[in-house]
N, C-alpha and C. Protein backbone atom coordinates (compact mmCIF):
# COMPACT_ATOMS: atom_id res chain seq x y z
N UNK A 1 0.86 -1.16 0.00
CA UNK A 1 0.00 0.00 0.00
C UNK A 1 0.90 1.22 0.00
N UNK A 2 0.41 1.95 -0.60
CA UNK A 2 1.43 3.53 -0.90
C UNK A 2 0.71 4.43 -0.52
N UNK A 3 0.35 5.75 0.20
CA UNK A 3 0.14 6.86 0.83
C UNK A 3 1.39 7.97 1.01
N UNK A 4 0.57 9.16 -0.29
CA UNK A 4 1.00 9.98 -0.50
C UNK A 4 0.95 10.95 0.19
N UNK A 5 1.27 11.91 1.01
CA UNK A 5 1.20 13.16 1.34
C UNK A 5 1.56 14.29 1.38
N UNK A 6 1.42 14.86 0.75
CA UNK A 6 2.32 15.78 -0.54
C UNK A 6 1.04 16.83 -0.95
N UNK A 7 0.93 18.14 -0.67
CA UNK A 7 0.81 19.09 -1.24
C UNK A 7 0.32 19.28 -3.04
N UNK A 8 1.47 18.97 -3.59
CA UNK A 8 1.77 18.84 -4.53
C UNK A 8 2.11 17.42 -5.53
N UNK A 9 0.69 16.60 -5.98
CA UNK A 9 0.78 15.57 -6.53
C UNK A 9 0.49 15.06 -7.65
N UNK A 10 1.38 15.77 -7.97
CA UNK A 10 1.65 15.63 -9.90
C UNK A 10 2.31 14.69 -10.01
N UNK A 11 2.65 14.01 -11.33
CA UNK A 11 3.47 12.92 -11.30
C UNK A 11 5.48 13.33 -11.82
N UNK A 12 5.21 15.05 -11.94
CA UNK A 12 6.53 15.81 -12.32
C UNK A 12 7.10 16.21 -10.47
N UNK A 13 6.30 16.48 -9.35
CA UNK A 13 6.78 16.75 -8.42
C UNK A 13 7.13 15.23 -7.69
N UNK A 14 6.36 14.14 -7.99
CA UNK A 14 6.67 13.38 -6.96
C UNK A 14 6.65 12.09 -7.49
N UNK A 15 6.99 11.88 -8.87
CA UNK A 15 6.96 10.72 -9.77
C UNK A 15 8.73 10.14 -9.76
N UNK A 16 10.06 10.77 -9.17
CA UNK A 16 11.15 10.24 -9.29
C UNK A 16 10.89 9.44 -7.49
N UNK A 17 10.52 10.66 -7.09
CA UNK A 17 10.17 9.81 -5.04
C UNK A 17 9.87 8.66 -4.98
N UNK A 18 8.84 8.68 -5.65
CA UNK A 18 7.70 7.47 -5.61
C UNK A 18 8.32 6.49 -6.41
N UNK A 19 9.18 6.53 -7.31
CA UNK A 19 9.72 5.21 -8.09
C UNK A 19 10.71 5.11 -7.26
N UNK A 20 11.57 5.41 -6.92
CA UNK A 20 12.57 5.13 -5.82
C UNK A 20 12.34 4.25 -4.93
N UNK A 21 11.42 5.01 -3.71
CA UNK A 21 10.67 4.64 -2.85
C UNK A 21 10.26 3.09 -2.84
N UNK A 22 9.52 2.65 -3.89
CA UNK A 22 8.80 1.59 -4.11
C UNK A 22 10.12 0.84 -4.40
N UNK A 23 10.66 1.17 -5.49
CA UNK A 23 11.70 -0.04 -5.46
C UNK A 23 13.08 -0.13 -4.47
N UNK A 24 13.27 0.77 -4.02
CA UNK A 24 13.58 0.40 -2.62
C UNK A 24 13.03 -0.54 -1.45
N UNK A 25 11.58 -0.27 -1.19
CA UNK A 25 10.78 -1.17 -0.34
C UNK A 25 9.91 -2.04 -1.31
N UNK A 26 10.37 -2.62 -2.04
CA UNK A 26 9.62 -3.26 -3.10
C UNK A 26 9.17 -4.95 -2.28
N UNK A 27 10.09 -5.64 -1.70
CA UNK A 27 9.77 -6.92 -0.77
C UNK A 27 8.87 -6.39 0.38
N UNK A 28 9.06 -5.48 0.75
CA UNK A 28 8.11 -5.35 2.15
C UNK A 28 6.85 -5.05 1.84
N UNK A 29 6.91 -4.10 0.33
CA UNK A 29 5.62 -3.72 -0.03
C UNK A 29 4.58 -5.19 -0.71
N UNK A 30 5.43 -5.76 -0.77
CA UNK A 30 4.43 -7.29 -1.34
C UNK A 30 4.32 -8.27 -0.42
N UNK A 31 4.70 -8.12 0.70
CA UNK A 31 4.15 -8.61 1.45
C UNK A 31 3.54 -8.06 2.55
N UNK A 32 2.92 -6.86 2.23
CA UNK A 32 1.63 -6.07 3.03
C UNK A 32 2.16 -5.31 3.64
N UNK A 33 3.32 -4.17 3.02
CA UNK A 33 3.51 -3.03 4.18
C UNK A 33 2.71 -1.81 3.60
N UNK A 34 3.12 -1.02 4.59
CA UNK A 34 2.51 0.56 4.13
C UNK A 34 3.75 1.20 3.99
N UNK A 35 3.83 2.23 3.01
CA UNK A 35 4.88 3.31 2.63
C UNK A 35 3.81 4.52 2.47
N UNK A 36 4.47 4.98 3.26
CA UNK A 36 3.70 6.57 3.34
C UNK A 36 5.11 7.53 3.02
N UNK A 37 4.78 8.39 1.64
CA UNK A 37 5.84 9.57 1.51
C UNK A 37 4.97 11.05 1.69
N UNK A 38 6.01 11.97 2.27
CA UNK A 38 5.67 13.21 1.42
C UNK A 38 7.45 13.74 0.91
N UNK A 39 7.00 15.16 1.10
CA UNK A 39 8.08 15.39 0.25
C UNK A 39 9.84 15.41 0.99
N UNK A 40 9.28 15.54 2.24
CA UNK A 40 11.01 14.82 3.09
C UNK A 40 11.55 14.03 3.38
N UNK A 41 10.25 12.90 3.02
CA UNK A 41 10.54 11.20 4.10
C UNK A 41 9.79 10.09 3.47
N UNK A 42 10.10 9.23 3.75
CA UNK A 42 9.64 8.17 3.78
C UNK A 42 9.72 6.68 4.72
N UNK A 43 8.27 6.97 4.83
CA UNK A 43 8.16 5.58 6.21
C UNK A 43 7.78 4.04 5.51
N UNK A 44 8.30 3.62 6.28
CA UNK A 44 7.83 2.09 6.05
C UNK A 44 7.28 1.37 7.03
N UNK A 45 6.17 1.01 7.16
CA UNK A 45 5.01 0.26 8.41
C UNK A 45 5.15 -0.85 8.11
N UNK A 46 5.50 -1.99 8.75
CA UNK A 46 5.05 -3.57 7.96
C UNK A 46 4.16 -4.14 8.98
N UNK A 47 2.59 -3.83 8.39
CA UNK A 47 1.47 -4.23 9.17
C UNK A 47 1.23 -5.76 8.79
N UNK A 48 0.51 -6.78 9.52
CA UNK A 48 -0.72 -7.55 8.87
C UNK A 48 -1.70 -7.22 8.38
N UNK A 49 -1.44 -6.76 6.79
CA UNK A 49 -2.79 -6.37 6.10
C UNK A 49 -2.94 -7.50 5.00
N UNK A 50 -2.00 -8.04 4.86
CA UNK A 50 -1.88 -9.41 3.96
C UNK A 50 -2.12 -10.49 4.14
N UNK A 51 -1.92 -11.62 3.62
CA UNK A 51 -2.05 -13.01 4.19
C UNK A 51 -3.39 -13.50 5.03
């Protein structure tokens, strides 16, 4: 799951973040985490929302 929070959500302000992001946490994100960005950070939650 991905959660944006960002002001500004075009895919020119926050389309290099967000590809990063994801493939950086790309294993955690398939197996049911949350990544929440805005424009300084990025978190990674690894809930039971899967399985």
């Amino acid at each position: 799951m991905l959660q944006l929070r960002n002001g500004l959500l075009t895919p020119e302000a926050m389309g290099p973040t967000v590809l990063s992001a994801l493939n950086q946490a790309r294993m955690e994100l398939e197996s049911g985490a949350l990544l929440s960005l805005d424009a300084a950070r990025a978190r990674l939650r690894v809930l039971p929302l899967g399985n």
